[in-house]
C-alpha atoms as a PDB file:
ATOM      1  CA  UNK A   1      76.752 151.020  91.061  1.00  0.00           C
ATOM      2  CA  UNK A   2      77.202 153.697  93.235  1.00  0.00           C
ATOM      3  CA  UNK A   3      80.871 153.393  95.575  1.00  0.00           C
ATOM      4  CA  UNK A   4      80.126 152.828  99.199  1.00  0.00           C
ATOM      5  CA  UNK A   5      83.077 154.080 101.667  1.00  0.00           C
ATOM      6  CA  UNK A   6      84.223 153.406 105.226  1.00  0.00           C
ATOM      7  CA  UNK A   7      86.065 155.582 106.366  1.00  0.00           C
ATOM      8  CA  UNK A   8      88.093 154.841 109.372  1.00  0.00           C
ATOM      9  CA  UNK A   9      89.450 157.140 112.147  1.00  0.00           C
ATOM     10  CA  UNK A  10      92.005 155.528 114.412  1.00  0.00           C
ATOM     11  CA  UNK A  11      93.770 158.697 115.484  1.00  0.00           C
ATOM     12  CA  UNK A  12      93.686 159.037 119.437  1.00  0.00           C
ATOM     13  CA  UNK A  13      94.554 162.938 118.897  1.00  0.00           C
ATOM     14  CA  UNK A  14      91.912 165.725 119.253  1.00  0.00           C
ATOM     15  CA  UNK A  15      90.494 165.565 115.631  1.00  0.00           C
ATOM     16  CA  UNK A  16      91.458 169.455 115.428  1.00  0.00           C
ATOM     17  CA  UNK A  17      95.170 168.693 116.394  1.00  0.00           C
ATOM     18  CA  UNK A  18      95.218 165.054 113.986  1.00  0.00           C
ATOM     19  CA  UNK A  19      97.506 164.843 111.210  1.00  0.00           C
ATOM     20  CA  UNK A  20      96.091 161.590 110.315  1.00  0.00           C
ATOM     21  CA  UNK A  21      92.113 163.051 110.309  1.00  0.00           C
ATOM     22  CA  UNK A  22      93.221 166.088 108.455  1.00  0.00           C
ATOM     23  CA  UNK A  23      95.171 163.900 106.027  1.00  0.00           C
ATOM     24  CA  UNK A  24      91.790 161.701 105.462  1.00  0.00           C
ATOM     25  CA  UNK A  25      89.886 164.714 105.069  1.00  0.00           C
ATOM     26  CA  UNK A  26      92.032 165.793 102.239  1.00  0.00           C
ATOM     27  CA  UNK A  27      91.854 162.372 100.073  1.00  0.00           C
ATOM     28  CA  UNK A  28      88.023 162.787 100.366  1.00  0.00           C
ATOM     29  CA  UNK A  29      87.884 166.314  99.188  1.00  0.00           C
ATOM     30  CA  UNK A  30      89.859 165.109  96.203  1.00  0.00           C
ATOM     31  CA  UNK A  31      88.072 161.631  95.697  1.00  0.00           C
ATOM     32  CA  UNK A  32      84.454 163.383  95.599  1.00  0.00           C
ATOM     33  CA  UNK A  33      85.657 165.901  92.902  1.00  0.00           C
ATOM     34  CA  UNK A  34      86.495 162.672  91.359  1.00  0.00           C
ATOM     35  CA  UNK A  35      83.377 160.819  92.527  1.00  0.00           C
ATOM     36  CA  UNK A  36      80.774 162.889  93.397  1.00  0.00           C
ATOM     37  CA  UNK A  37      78.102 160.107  94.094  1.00  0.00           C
ATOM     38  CA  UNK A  38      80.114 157.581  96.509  1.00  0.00           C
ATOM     39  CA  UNK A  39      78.267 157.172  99.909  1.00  0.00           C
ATOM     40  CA  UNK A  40      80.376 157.662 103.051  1.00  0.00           C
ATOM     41  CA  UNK A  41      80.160 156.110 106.422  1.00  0.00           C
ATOM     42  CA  UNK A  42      82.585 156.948 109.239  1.00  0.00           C
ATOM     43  CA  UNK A  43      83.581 154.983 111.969  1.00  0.00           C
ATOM     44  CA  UNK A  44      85.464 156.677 114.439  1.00  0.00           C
ATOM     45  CA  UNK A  45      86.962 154.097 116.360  1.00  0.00           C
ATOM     46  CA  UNK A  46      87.433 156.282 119.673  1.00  0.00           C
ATOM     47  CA  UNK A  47      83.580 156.335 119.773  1.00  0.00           C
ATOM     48  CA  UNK A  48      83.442 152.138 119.389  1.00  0.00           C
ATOM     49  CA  UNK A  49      83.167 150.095 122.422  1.00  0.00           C
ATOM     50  CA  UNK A  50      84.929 147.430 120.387  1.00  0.00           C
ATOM     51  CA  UNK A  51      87.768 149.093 119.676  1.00  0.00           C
ATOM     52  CA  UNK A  52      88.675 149.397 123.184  1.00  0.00           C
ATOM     53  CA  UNK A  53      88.856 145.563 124.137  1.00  0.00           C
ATOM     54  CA  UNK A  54      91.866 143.400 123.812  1.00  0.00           C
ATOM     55  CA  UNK A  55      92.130 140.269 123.720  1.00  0.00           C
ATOM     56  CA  UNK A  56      93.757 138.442 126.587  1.00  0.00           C
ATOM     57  CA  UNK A  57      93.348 135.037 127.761  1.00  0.00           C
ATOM     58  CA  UNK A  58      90.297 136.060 130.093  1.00  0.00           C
ATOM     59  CA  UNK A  59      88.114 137.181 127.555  1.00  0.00           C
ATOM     60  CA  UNK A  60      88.764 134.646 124.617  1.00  0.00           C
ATOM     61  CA  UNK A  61      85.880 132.919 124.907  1.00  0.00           C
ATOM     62  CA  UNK A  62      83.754 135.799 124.034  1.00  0.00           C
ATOM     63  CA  UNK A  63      85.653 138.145 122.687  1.00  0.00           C
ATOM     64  CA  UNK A  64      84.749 137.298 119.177  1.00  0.00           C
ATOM     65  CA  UNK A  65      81.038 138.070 119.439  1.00  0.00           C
ATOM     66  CA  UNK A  66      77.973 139.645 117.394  1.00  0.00           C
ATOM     67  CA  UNK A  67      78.953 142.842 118.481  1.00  0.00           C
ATOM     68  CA  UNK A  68      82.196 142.815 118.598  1.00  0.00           C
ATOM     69  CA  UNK A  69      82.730 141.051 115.541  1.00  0.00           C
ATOM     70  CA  UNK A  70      80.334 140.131 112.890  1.00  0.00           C
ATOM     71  CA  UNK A  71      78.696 143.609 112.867  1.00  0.00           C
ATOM     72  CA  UNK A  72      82.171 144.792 111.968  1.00  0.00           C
ATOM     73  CA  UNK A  73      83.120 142.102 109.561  1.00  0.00           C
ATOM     74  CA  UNK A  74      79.652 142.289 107.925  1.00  0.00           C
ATOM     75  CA  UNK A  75      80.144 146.077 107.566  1.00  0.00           C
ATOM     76  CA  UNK A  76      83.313 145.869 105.757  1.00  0.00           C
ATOM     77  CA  UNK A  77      81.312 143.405 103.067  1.00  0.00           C
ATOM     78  CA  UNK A  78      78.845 145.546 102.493  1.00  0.00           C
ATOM     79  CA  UNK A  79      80.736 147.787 101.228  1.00  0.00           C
ATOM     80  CA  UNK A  80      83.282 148.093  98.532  1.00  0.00           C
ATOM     81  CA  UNK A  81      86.097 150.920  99.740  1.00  0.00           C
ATOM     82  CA  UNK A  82      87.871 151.593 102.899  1.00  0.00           C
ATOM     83  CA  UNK A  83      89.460 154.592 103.719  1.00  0.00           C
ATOM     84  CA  UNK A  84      91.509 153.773 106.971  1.00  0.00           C
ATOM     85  CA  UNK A  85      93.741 156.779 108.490  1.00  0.00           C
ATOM     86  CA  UNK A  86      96.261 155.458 111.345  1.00  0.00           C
ATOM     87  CA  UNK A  87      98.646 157.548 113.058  1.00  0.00           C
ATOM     88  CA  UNK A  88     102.239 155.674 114.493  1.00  0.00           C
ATOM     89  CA  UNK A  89     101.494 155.288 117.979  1.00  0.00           C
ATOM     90  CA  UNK A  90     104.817 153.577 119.652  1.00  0.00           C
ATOM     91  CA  UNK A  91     106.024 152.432 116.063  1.00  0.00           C
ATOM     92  CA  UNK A  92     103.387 151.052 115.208  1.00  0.00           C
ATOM     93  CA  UNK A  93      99.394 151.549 114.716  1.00  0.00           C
ATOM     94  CA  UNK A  94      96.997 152.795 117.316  1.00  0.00           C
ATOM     95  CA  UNK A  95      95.828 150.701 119.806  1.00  0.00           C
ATOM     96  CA  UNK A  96      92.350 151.293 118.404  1.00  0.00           C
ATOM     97  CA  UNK A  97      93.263 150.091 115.285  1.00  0.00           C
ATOM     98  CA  UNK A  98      94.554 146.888 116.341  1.00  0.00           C
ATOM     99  CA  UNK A  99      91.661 146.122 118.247  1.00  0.00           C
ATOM    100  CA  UNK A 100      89.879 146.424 115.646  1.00  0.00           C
ATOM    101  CA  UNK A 101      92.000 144.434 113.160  1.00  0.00           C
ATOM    102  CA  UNK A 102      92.136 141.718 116.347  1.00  0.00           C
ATOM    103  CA  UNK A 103      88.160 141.460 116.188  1.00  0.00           C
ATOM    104  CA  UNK A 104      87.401 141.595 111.980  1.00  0.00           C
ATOM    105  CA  UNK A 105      90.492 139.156 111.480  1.00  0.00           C
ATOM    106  CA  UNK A 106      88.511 136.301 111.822  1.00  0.00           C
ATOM    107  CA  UNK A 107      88.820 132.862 110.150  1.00  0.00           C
ATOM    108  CA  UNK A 108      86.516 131.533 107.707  1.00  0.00           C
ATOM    109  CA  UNK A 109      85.174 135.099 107.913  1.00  0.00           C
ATOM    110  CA  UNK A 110      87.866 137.334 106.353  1.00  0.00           C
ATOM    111  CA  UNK A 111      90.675 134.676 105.200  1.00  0.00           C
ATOM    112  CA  UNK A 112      90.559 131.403 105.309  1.00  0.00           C
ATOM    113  CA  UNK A 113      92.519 128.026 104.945  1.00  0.00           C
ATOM    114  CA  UNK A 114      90.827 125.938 103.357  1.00  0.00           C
ATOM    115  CA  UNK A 115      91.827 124.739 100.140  1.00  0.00           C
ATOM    116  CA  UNK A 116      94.999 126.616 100.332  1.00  0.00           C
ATOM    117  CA  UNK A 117      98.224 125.418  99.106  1.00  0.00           C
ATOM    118  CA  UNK A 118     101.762 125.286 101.199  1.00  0.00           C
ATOM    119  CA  UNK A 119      99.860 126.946 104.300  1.00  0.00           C
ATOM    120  CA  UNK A 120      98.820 130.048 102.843  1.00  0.00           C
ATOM    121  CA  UNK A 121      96.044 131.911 103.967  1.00  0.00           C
ATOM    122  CA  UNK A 122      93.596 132.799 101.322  1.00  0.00           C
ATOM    123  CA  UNK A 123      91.585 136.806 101.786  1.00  0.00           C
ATOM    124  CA  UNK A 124      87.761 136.509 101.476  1.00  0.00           C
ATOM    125  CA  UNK A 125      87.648 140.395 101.082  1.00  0.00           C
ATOM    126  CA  UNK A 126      88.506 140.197  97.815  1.00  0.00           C
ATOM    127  CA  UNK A 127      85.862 142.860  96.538  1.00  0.00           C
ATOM    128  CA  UNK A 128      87.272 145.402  99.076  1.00  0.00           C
ATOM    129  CA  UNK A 129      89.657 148.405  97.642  1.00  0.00           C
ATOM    130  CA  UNK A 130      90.784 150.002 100.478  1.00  0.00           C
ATOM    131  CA  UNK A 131      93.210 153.269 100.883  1.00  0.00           C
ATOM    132  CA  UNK A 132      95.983 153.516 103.962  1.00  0.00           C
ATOM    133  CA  UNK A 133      96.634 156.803 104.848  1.00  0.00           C
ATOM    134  CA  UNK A 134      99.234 157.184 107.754  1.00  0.00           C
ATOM    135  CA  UNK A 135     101.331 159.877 109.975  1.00  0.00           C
ATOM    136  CA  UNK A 136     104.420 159.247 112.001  1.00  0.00           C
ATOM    137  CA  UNK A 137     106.445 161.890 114.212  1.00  0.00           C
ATOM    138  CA  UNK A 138     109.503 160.917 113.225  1.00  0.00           C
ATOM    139  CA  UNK A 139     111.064 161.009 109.413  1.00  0.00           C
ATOM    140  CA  UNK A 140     110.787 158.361 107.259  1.00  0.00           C
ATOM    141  CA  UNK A 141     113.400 155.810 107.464  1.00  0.00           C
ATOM    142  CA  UNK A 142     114.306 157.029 111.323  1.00  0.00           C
ATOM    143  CA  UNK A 143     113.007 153.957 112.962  1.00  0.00           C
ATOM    144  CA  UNK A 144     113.168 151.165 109.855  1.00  0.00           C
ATOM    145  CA  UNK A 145     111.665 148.561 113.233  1.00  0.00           C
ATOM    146  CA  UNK A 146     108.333 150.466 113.003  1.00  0.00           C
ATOM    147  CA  UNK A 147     106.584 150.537 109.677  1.00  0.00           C
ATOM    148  CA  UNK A 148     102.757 150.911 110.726  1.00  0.00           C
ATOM    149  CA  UNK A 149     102.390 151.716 106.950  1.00  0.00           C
ATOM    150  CA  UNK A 150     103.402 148.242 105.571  1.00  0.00           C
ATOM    151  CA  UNK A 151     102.069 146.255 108.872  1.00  0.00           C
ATOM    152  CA  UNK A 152      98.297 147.944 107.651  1.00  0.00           C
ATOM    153  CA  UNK A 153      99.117 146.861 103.907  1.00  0.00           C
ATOM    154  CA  UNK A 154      99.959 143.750 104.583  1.00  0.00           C
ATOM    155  CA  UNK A 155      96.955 143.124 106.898  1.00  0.00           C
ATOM    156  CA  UNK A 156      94.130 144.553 104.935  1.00  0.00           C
ATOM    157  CA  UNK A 157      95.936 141.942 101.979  1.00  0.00           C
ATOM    158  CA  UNK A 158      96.352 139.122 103.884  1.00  0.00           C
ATOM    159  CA  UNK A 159      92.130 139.722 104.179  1.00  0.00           C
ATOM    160  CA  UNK A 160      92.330 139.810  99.847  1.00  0.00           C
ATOM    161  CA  UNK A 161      91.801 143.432  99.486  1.00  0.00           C
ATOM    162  CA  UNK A 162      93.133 145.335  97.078  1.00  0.00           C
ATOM    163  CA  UNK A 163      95.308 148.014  98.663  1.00  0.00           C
ATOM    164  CA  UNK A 164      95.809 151.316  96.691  1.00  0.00           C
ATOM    165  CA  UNK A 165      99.032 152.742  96.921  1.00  0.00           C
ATOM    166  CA  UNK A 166      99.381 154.109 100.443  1.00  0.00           C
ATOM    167  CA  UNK A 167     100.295 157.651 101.788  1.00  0.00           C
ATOM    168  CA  UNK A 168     102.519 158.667 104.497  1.00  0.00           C
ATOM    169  CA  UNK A 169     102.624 162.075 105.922  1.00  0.00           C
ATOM    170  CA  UNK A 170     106.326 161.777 107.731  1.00  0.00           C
ATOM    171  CA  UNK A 171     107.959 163.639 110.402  1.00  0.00           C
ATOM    172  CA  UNK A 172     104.374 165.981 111.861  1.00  0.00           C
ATOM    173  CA  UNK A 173     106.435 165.942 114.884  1.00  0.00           C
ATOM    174  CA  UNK A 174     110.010 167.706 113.442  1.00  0.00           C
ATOM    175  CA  UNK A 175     110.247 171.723 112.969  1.00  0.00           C
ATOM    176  CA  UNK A 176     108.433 173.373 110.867  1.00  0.00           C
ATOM    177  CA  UNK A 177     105.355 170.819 110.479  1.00  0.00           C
ATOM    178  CA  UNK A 178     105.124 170.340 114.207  1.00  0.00           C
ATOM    179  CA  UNK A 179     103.894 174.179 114.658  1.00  0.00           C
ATOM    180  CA  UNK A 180     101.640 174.104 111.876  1.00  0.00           C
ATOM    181  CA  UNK A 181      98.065 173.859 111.415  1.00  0.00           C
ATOM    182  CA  UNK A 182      97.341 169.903 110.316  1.00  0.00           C
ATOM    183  CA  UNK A 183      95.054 170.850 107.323  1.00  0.00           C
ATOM    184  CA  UNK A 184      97.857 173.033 106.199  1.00  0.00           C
ATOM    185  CA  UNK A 185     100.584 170.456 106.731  1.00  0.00           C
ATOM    186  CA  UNK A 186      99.231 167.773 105.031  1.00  0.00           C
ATOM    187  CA  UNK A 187      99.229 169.895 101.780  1.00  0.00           C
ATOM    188  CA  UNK A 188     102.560 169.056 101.394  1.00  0.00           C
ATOM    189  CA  UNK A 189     101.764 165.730 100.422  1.00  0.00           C
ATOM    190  CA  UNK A 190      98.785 167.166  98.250  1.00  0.00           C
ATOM    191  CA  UNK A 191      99.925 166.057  94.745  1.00  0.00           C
ATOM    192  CA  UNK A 192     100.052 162.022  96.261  1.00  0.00           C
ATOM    193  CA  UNK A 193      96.575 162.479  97.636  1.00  0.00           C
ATOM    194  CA  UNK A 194      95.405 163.458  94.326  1.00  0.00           C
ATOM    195  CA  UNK A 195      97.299 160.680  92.688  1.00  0.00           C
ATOM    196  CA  UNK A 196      95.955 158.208  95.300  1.00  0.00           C
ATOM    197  CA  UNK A 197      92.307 159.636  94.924  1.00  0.00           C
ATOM    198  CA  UNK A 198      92.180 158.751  90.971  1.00  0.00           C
ATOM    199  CA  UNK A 199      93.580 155.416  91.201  1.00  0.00           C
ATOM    200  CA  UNK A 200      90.854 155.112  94.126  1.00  0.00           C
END
């Protein structure tokens, strides 16, 4: 069965001047040498009216809606890989990515509670492998508070995907990286890509 991808852009940056788009760009140049048939689909989330709503006591009555929602949620099951690359916005993900994680985190949809035991939420995306790839400005290990990294892993497995190991290109906004070209940059972190990309 041929692999069918959504890729996810929740960078807010120029896509010339994103670390996290040129970072993407890389794992797919290395997963199509690896899989050569796999069908892509990209959702910039800058481009999705969706991804711009929040939810606020106002709108809670319809802010979970057909499409808002369930085109959203019924796009991640039909298909079997997500590629999701999220820059650190404030310490933690874009706002664009949390709207969207706001809107596809439904119940009974993604996870659910029934028939769970002590509480715990049980993922319905269970045939989902997805792949985090994230940038921060600061060094690793700087600001232990904001870990946008872990906040997306746990998410996307709290939902019952499978999370591949993810990738963090650290510290785009310390000398040298921060004069560099992004699709040189993120070279540095090549040889994980590549690791990432088989195990994809």
């Amino acid at each position: 069965m041929k692999n069918k991808i959504l890729v996810i852009n929740g960078s807010v940056s120029p896509i010339e001047k994103s670390f996290s788009v040129a970072l993407t760009n890389l794992f797919i140049e290395e997963y199509k040498k690896i899989d050569p048939q796999a069908e892509y689909i990209h959702l910039d989330l800058n481009n999705e009216e969706m991804a711009h709503k929040t939810l606020t006591r106002d709108n809670m009555a319809t802010y979970f809606n057909e499409n808002d929602t369930f085109k959203y949620i019924n796009q991640l099951k039909e298909v079997n890989k997500v590629i999701i690359g999220c820059p650190m916005n404030n310490f933690n993900v874009t706002g664009l990515v949390k709207n969207y994680l706001e809107h596809v985190l439904l119940a009974n949809e993604t996870f659910s509670y029934k028939y769970s035991k002590k509480g715990e939420a049980i993922g319905l995306l269970k045939d989902l492998k997805v792949q985090i790839l994230t940038t921060q400005g600061a060094p690793f290990g700087w600001y232990l508070f904001g870990n946008h990294t872990e906040f997306l892993k746990g998410t996307w497995e709290f939902m019952g995907a499978k999370v591949n190991s993810p990738v963090l290109f650290a510290g785009t906004k310390i000398a040298p990286v921060d004069k560099q070209n992004p699709n040189e940059a993120v070279l540095q972190v090549k040889d994980e890509i590549i690791k990432a990309a088989k195990e994809f």
